[in-house]
C-alpha atoms as a PDB file:
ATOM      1  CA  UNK A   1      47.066 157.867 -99.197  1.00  0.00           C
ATOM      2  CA  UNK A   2      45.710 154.146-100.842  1.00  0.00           C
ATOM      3  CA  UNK A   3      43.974 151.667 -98.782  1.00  0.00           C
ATOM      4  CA  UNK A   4      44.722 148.070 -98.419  1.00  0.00           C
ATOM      5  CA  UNK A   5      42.745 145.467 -96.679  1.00  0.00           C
ATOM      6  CA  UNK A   6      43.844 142.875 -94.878  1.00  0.00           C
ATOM      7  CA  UNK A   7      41.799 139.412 -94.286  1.00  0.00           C
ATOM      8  CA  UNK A   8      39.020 141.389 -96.884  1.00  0.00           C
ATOM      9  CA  UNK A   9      36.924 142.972 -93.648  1.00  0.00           C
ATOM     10  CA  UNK A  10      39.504 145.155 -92.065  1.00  0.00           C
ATOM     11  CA  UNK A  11      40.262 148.105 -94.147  1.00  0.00           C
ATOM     12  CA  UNK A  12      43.827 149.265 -93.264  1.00  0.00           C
ATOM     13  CA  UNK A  13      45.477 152.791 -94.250  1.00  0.00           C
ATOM     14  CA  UNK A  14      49.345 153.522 -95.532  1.00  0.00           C
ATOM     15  CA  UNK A  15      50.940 156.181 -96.364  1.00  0.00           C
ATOM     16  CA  UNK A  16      52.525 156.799 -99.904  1.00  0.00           C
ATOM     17  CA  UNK A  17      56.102 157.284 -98.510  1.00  0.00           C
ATOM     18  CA  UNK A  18      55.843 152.945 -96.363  1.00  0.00           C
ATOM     19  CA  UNK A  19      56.201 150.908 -99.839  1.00  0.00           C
ATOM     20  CA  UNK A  20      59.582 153.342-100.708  1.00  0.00           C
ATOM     21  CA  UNK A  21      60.883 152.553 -96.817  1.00  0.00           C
ATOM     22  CA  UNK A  22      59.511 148.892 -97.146  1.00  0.00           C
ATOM     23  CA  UNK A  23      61.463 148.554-100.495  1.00  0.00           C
ATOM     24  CA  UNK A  24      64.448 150.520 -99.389  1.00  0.00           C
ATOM     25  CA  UNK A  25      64.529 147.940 -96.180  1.00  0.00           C
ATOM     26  CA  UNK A  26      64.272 144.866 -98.554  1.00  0.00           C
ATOM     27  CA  UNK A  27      66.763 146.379-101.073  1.00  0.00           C
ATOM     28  CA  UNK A  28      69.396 146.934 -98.287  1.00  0.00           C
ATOM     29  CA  UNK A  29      68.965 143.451 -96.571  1.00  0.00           C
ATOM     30  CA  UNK A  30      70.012 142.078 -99.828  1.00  0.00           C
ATOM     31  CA  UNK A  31      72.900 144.257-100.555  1.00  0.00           C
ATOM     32  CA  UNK A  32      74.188 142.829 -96.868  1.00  0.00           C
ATOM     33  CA  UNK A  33      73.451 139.181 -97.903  1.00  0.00           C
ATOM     34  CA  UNK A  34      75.203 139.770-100.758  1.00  0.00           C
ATOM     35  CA  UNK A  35      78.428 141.333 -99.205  1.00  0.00           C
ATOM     36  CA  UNK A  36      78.388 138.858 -96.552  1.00  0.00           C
ATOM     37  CA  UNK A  37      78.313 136.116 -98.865  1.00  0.00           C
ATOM     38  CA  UNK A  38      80.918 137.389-101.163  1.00  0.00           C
ATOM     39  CA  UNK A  39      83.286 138.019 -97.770  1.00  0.00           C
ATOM     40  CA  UNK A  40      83.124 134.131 -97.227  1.00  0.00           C
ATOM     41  CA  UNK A  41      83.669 133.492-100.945  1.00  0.00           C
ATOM     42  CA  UNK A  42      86.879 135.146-101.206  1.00  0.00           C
ATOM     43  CA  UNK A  43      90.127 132.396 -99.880  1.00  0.00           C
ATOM     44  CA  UNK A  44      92.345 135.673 -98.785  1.00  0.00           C
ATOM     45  CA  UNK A  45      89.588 136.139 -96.099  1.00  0.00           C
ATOM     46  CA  UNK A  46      90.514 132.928 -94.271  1.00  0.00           C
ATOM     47  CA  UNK A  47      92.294 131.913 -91.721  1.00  0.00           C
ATOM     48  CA  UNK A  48      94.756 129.386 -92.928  1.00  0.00           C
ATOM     49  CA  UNK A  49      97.744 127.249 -91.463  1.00  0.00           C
ATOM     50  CA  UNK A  50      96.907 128.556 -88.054  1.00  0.00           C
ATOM     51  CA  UNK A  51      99.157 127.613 -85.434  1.00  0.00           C
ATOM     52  CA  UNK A  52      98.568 127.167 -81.616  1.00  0.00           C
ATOM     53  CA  UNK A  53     100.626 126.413 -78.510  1.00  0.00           C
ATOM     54  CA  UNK A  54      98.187 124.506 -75.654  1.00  0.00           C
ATOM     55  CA  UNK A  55      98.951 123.162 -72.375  1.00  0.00           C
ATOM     56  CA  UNK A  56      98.488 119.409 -72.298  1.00  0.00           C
ATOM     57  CA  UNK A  57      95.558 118.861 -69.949  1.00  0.00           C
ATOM     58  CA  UNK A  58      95.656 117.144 -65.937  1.00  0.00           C
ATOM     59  CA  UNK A  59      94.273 114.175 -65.561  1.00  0.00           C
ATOM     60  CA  UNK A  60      91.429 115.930 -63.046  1.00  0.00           C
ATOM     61  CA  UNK A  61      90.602 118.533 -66.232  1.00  0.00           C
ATOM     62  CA  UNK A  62      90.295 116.199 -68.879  1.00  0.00           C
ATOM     63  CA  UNK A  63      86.176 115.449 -68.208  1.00  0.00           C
ATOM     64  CA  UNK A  64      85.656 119.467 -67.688  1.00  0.00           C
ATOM     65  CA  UNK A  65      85.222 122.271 -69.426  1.00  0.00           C
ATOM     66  CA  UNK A  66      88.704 123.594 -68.723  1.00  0.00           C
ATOM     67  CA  UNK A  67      90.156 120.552 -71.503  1.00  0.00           C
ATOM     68  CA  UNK A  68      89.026 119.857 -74.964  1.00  0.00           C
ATOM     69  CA  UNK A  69      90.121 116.644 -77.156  1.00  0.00           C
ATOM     70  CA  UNK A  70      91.713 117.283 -80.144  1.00  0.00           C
ATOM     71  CA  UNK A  71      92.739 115.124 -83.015  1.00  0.00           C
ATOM     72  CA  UNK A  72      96.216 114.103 -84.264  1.00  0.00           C
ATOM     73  CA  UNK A  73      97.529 113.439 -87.412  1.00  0.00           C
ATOM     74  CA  UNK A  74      97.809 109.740 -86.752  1.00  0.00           C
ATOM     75  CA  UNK A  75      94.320 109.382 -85.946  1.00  0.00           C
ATOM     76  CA  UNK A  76      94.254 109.319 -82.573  1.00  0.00           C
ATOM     77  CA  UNK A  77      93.077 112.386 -80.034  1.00  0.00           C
ATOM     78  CA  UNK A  78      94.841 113.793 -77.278  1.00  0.00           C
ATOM     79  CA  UNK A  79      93.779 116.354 -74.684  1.00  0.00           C
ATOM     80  CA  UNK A  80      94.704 119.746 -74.049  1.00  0.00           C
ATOM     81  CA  UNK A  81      93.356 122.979 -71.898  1.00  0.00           C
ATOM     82  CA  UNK A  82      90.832 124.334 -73.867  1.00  0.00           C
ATOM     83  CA  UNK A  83      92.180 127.879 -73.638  1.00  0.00           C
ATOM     84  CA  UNK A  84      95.571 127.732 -75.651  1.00  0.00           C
ATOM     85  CA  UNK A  85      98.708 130.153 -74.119  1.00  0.00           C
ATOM     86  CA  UNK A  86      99.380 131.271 -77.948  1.00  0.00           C
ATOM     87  CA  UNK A  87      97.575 131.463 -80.959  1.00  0.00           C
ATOM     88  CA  UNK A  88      98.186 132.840 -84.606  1.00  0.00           C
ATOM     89  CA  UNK A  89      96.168 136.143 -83.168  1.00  0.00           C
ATOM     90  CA  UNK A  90      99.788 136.972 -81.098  1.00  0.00           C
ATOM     91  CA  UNK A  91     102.349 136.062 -84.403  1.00  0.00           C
ATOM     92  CA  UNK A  92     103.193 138.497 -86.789  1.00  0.00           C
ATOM     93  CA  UNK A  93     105.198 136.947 -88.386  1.00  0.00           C
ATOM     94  CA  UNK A  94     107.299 133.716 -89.038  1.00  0.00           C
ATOM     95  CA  UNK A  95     110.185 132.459 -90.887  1.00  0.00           C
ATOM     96  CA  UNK A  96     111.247 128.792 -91.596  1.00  0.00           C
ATOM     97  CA  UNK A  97     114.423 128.025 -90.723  1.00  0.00           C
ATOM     98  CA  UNK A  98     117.594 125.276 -89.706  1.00  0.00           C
ATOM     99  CA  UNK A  99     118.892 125.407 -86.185  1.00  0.00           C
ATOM    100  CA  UNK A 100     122.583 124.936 -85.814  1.00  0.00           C
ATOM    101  CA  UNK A 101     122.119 121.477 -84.596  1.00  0.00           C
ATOM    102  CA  UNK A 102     120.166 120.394 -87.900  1.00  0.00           C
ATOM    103  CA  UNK A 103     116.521 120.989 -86.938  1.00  0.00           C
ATOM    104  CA  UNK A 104     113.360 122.579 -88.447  1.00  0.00           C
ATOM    105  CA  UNK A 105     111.895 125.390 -86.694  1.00  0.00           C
ATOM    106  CA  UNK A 106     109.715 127.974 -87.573  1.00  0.00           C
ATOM    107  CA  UNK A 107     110.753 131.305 -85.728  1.00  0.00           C
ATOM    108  CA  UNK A 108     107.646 133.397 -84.810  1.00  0.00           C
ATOM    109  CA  UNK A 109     107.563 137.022 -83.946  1.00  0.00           C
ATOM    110  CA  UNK A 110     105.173 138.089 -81.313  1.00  0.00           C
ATOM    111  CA  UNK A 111     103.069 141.173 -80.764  1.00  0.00           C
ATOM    112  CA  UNK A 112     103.319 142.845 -77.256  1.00  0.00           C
ATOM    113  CA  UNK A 113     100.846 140.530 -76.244  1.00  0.00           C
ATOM    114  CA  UNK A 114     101.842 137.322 -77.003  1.00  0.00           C
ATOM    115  CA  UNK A 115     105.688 138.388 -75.553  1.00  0.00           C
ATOM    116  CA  UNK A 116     103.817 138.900 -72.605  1.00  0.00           C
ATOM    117  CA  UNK A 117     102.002 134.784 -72.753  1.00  0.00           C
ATOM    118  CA  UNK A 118     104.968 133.726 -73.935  1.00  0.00           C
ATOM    119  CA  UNK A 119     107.060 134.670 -70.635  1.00  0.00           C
ATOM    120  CA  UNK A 120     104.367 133.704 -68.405  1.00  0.00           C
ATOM    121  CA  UNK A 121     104.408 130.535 -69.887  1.00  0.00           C
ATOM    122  CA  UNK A 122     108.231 130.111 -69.917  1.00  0.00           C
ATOM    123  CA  UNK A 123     107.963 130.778 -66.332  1.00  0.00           C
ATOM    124  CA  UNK A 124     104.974 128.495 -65.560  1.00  0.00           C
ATOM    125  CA  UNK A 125     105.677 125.734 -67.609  1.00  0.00           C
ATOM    126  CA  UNK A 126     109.651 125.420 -67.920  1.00  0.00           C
ATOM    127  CA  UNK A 127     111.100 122.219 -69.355  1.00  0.00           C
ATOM    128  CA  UNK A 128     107.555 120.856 -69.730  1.00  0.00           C
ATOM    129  CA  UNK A 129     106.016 119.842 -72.789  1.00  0.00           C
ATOM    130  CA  UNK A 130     103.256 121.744 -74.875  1.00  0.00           C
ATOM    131  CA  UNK A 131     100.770 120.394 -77.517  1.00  0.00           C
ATOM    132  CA  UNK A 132     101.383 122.108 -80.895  1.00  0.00           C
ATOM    133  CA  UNK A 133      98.724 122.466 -83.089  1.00  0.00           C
ATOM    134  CA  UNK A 134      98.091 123.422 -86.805  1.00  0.00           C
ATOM    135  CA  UNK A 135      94.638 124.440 -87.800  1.00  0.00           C
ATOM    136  CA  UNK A 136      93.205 122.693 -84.646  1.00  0.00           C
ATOM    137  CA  UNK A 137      95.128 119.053 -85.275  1.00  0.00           C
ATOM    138  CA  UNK A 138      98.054 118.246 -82.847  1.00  0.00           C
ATOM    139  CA  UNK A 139     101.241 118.011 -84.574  1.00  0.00           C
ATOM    140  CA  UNK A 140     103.572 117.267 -81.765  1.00  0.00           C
ATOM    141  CA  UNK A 141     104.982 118.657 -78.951  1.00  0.00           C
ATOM    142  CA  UNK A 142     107.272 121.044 -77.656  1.00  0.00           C
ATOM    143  CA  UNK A 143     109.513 121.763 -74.802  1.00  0.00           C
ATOM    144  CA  UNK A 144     109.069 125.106 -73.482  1.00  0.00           C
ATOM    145  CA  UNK A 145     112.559 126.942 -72.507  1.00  0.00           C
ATOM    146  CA  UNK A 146     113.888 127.769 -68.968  1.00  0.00           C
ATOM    147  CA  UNK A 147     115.397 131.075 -70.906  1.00  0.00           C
ATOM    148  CA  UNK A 148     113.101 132.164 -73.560  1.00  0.00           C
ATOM    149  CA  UNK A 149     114.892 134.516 -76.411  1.00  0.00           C
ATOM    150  CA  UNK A 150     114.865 138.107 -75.429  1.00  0.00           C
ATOM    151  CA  UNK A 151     114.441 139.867 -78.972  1.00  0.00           C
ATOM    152  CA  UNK A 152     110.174 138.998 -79.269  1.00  0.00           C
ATOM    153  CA  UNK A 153     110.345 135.692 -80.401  1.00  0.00           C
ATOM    154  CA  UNK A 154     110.439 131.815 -79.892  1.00  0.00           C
ATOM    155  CA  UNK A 155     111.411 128.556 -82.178  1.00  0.00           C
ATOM    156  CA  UNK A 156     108.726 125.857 -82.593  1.00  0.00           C
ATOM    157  CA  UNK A 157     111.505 123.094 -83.234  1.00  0.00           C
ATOM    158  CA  UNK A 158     109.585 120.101 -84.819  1.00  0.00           C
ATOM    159  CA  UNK A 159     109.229 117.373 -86.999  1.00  0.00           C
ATOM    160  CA  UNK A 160     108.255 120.239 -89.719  1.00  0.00           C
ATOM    161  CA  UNK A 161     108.056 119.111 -93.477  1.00  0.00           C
ATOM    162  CA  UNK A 162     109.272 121.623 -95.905  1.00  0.00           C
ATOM    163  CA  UNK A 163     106.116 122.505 -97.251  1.00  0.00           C
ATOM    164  CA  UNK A 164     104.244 122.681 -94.469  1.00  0.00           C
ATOM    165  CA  UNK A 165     107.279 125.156 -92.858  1.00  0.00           C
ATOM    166  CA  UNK A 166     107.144 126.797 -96.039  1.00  0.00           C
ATOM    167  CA  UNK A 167     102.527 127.511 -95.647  1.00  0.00           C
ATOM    168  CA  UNK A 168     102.806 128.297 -92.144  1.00  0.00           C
ATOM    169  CA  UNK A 169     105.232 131.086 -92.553  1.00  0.00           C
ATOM    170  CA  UNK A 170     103.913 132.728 -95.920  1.00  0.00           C
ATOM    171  CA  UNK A 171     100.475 132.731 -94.037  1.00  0.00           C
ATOM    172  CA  UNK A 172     101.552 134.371 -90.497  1.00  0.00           C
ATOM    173  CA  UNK A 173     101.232 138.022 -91.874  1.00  0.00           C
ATOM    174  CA  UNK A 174      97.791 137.709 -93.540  1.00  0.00           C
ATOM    175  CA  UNK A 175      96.528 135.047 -90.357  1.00  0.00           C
ATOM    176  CA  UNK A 176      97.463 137.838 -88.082  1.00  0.00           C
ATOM    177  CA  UNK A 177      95.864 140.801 -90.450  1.00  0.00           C
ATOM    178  CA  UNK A 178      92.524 139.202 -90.805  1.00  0.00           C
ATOM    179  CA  UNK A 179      92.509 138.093 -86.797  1.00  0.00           C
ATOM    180  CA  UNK A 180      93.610 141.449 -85.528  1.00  0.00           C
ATOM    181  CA  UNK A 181      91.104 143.762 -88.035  1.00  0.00           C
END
């Protein structure tokens, strides 16, 4: 054993093995800072071109907690429930494609989960319109189907540009990865 004093009048004992834990300590607290900082370096860890599907808010929700503004890409903000009925966390996957009437739509695949939200909100919300968003900016809207698809999937027809069809779907997979790990 050493001694150390503290303030110079109150001699204090340690034991030889406290600077090795006190140095371990401080050695692993850095190695965690360090990882942690390198994990939000790295652009594969992020979520990118993130979709979501919201319900546009009621008149009566729009001053609560229940409805959240949001803005759109023409500057302006609309407002939507704040909990959305799909996110990227439910789509596994997506493909860009051409309906047979000439549209753009992006075709997601859902996980058991979102099949299940999408239903429910084919049944709660049919013909209605819902806000589409893309990394948290409204992008247009929707109409939700009377008779959704019965294979796992739904069509967000839209005013889609190519590239932007093109980022969503090449990011679906490694969205839903990182969200679901």
């Amino acid at each position: 054993m050493w001694a150390c004093e503290l303030n110079d009048s109150v001699p204090h004992t340690m034991t030889a093995s406290q600077p090795r834990w006190t140095s371990l300590s401080l050695a692993l607290s850095l190695v965690v800072l360090a990882g942690c900082q390198s994990l939000l370096e790295r652009p594969e860890e992020q979520v990118i071109c993130a979709i979501s599907i919201h319900a546009f808010a009621a008149q009566e929700l729009q001053k609560t907690r229940l409805a959240r503004s949001v803005e759109a890409a023409e500057g302006r903000a609309i407002t939507v429930r704040s909990t959305p009925l799909l996110t990227s966390h439910n789509i596994m996957a997506m493909d860009a494609m051409v309906d047979p009437s000439g549209r753009k739509a992006l075709r997601a695949v859902l996980d058991k989960h979102g099949q299940t939200c999408w239903l429910q909100a084919c049944a709660q919300y049919p013909g209605e319109r819902l806000a589409v968003l893309v990394d948290g900016v409204f992008r247009f809207s929707m109409t939700v189907p009377a008779n959704p698809p019965n294979d796992g999937s739904f069509y967000i027809l839209g005013p889609w540009a190519d590239a932007e069809m093109k980022s969503i779907a090449e990011h679906a997979i490694p969205n839903y990865k990182l969200l679901n790990n």
